[in-house]
C-alpha atoms as a PDB file:
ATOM      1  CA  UNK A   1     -25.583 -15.764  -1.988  1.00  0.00           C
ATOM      2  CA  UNK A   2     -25.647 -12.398  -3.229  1.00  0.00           C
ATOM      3  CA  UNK A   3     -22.643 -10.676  -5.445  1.00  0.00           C
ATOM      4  CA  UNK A   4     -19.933  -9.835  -4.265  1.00  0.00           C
ATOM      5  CA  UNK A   5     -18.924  -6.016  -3.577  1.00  0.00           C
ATOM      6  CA  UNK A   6     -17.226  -4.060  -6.193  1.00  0.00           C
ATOM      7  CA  UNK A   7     -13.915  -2.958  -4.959  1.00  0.00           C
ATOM      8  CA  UNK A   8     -11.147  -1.083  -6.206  1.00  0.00           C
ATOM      9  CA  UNK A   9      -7.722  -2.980  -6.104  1.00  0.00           C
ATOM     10  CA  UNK A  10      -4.255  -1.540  -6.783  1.00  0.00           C
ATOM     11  CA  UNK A  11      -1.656  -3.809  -8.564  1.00  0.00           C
ATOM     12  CA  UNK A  12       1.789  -2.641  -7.729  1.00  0.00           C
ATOM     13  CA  UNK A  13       4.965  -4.820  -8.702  1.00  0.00           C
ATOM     14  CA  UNK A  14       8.854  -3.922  -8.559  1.00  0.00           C
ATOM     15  CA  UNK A  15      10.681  -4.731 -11.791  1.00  0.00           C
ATOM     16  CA  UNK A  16      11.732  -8.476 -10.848  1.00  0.00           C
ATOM     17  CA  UNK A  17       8.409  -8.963  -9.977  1.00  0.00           C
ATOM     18  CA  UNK A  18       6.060  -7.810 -12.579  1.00  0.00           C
ATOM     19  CA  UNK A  19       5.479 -11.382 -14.420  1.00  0.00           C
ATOM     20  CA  UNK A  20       4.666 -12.935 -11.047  1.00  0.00           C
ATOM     21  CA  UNK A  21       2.176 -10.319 -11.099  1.00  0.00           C
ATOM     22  CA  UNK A  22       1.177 -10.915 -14.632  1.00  0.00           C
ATOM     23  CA  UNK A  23       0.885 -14.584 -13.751  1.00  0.00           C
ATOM     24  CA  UNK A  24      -0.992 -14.398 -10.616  1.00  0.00           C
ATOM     25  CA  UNK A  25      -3.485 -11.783 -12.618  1.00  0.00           C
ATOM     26  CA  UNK A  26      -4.236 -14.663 -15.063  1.00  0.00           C
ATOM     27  CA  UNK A  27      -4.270 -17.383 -12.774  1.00  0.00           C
ATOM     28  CA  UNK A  28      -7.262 -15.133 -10.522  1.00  0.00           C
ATOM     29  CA  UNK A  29      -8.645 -13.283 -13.902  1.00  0.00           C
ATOM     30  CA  UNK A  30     -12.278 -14.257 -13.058  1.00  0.00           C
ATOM     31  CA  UNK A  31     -12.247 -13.262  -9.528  1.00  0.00           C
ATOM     32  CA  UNK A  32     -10.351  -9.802 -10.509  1.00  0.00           C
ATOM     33  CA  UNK A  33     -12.449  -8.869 -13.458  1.00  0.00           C
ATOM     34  CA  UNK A  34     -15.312  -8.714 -10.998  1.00  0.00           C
ATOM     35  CA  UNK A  35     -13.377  -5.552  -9.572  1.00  0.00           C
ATOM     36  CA  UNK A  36     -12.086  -2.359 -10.703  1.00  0.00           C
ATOM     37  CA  UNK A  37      -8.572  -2.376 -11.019  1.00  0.00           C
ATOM     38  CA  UNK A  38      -5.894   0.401 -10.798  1.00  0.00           C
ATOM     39  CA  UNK A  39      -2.017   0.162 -11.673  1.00  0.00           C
ATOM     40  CA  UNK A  40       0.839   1.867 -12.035  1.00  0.00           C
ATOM     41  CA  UNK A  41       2.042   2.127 -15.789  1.00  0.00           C
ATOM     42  CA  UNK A  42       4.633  -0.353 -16.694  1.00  0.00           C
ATOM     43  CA  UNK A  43       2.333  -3.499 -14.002  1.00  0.00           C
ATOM     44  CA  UNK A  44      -0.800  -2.430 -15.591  1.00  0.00           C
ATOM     45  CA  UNK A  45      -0.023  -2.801 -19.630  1.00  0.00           C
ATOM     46  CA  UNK A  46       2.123  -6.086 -17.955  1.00  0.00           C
ATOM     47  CA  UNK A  47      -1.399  -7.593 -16.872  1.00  0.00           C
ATOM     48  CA  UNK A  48      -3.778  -5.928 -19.348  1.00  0.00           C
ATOM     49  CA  UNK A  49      -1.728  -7.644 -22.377  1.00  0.00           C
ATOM     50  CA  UNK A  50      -2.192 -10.854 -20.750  1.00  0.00           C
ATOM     51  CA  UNK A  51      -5.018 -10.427 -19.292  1.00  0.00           C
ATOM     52  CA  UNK A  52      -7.790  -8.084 -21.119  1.00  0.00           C
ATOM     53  CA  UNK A  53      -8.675  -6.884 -17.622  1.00  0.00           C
ATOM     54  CA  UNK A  54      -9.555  -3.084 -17.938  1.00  0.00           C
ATOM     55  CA  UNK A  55      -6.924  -1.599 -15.820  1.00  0.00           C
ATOM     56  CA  UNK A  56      -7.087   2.700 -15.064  1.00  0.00           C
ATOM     57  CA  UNK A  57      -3.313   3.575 -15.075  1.00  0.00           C
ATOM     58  CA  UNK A  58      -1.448   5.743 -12.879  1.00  0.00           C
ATOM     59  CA  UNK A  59       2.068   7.217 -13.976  1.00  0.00           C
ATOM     60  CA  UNK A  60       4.937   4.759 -13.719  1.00  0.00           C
ATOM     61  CA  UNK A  61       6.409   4.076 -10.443  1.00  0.00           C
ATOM     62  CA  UNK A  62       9.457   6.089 -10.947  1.00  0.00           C
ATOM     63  CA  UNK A  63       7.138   9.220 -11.817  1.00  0.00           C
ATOM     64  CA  UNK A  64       4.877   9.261  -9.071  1.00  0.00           C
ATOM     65  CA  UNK A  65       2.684   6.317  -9.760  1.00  0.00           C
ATOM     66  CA  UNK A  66       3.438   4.691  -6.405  1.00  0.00           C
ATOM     67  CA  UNK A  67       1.934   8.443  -4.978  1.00  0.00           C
ATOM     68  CA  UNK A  68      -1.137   8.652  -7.241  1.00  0.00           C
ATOM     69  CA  UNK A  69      -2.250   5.009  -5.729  1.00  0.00           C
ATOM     70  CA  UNK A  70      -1.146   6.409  -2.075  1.00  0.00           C
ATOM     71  CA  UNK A  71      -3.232   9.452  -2.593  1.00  0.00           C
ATOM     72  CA  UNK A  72      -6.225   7.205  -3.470  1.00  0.00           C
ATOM     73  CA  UNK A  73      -5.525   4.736  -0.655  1.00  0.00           C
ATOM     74  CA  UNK A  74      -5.666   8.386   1.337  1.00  0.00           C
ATOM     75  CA  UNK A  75      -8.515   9.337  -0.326  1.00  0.00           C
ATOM     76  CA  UNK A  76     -10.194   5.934   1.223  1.00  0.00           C
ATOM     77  CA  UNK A  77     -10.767   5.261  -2.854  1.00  0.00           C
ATOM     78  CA  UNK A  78      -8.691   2.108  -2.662  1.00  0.00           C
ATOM     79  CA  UNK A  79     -10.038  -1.363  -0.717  1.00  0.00           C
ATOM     80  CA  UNK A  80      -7.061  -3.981  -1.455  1.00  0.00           C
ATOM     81  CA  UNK A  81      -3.385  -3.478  -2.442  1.00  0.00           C
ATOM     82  CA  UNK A  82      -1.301  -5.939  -4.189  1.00  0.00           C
ATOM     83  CA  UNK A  83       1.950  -5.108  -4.033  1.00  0.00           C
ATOM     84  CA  UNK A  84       4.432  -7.329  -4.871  1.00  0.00           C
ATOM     85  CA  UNK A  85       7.871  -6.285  -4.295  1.00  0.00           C
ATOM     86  CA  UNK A  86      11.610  -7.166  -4.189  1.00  0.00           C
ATOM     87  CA  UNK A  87      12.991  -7.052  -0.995  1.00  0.00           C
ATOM     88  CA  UNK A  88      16.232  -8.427  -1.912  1.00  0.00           C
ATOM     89  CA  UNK A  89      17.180  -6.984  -5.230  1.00  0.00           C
ATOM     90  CA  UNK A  90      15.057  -3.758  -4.923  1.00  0.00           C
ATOM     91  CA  UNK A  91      16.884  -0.620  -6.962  1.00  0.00           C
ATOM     92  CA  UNK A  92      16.676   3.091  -6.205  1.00  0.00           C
ATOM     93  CA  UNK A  93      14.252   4.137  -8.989  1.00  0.00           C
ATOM     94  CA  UNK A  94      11.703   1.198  -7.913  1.00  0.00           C
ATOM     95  CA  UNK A  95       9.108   2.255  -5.562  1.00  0.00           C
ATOM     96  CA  UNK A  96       9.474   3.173  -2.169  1.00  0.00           C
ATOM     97  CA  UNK A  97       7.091   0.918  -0.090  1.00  0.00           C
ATOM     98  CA  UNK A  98       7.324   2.315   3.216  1.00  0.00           C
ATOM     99  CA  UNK A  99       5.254   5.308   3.212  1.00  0.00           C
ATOM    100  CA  UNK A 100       2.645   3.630   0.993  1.00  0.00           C
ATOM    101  CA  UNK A 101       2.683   0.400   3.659  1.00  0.00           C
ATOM    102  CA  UNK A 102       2.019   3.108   6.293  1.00  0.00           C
ATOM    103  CA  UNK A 103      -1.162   4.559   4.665  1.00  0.00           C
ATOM    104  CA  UNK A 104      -2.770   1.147   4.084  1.00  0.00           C
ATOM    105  CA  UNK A 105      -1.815   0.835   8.165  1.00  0.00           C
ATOM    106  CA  UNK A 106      -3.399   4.061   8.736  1.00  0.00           C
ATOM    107  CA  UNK A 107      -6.620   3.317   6.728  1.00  0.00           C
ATOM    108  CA  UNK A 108      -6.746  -0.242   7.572  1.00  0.00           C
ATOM    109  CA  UNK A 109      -6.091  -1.054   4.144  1.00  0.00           C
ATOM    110  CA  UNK A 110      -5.812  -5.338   3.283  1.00  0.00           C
ATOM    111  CA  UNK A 111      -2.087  -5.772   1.499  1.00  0.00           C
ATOM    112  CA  UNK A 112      -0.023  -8.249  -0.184  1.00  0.00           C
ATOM    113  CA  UNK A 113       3.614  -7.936  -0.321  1.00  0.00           C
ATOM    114  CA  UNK A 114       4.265 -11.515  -2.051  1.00  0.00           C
ATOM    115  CA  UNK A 115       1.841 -14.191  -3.703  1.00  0.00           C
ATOM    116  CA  UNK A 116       1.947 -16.089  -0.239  1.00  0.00           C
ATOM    117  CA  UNK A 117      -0.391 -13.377   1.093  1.00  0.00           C
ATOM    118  CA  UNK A 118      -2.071 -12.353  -2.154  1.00  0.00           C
ATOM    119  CA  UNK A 119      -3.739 -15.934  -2.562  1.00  0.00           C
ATOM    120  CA  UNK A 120      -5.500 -15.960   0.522  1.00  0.00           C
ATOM    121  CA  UNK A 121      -6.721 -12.459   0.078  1.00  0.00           C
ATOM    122  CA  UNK A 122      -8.136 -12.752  -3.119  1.00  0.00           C
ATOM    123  CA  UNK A 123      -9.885 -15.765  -1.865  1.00  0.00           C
ATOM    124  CA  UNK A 124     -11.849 -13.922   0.543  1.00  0.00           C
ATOM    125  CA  UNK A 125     -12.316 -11.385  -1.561  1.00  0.00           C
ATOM    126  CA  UNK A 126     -14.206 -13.994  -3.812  1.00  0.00           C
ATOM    127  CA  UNK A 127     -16.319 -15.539  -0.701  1.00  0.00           C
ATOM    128  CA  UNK A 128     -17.336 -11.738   0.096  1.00  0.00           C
ATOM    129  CA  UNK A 129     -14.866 -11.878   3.503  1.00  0.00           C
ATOM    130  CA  UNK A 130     -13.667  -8.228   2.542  1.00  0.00           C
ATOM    131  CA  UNK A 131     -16.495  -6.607   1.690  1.00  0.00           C
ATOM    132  CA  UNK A 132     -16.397  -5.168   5.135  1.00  0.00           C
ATOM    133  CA  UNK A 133     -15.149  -1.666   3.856  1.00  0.00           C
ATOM    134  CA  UNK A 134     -18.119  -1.314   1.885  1.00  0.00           C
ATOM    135  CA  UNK A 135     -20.892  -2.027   4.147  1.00  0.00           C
END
């Protein structure tokens, strides 16, 4: 079987959620190191201190962050968003998700909103099942 595509994945995580981020980035380190990884700020040193994974960061969510990875998703220069966010407990500086939950709609982006739907994702993204953006 033949390597796997390169893709670009963007971490997102609201404050409550950032070391179940941090966590699922070290439990899937070897599939995600395979991959070029983008952040916002604060989620990206979170997982690059535990991690090691080179991570390009974006601004932190409250300063536009959220828009820089929207803008790439836009700019079709983003494959797979994980964005793992706080329904319940959410506060007004976090990140607004709607708009960027539109784009990946609009550019038939793959998503994760918890670590139910992140696990099954970045198993196919190991097996090559999401490569199809790149063909």
């Amino acid at each position: 079987m033949s390597d796997p595509v390169k893709m670009n994945i963007a971490l997102i995580a609201h404050d409550s959620k950032k070391e179940l981020m941090t966590q699922f980035c070290i439990a899937y380190c070897g599939i995600l190191s395979k991959h070029n990884l983008f952040a916002t700020a604060t989620t990206g040193r979170f997982v690059h201190e535990a991690t090691g994974l080179p991570i390009e960061l974006e601004m932190a969510g409250s300063q536009g962050g959220v828009q820089q990875i929207a803008s790439l998703i836009a700019c079709d220069e983003i494959d797979l968003l994980l964005f793992f966010r706080d329904p319940l407990n959410a506060k007004p500086n976090e990140p607004n998700e709607s708009a960027i939950l539109r784009l990946c709609d609009v550019h038939t982006i793959p998503v994760a909103t918890n670590i139910a739907t992140a696990e099954p994702l970045i198993m196919g993204l190991q097996q090559g099942l999401l490569n199809w953006r790149k063909l």
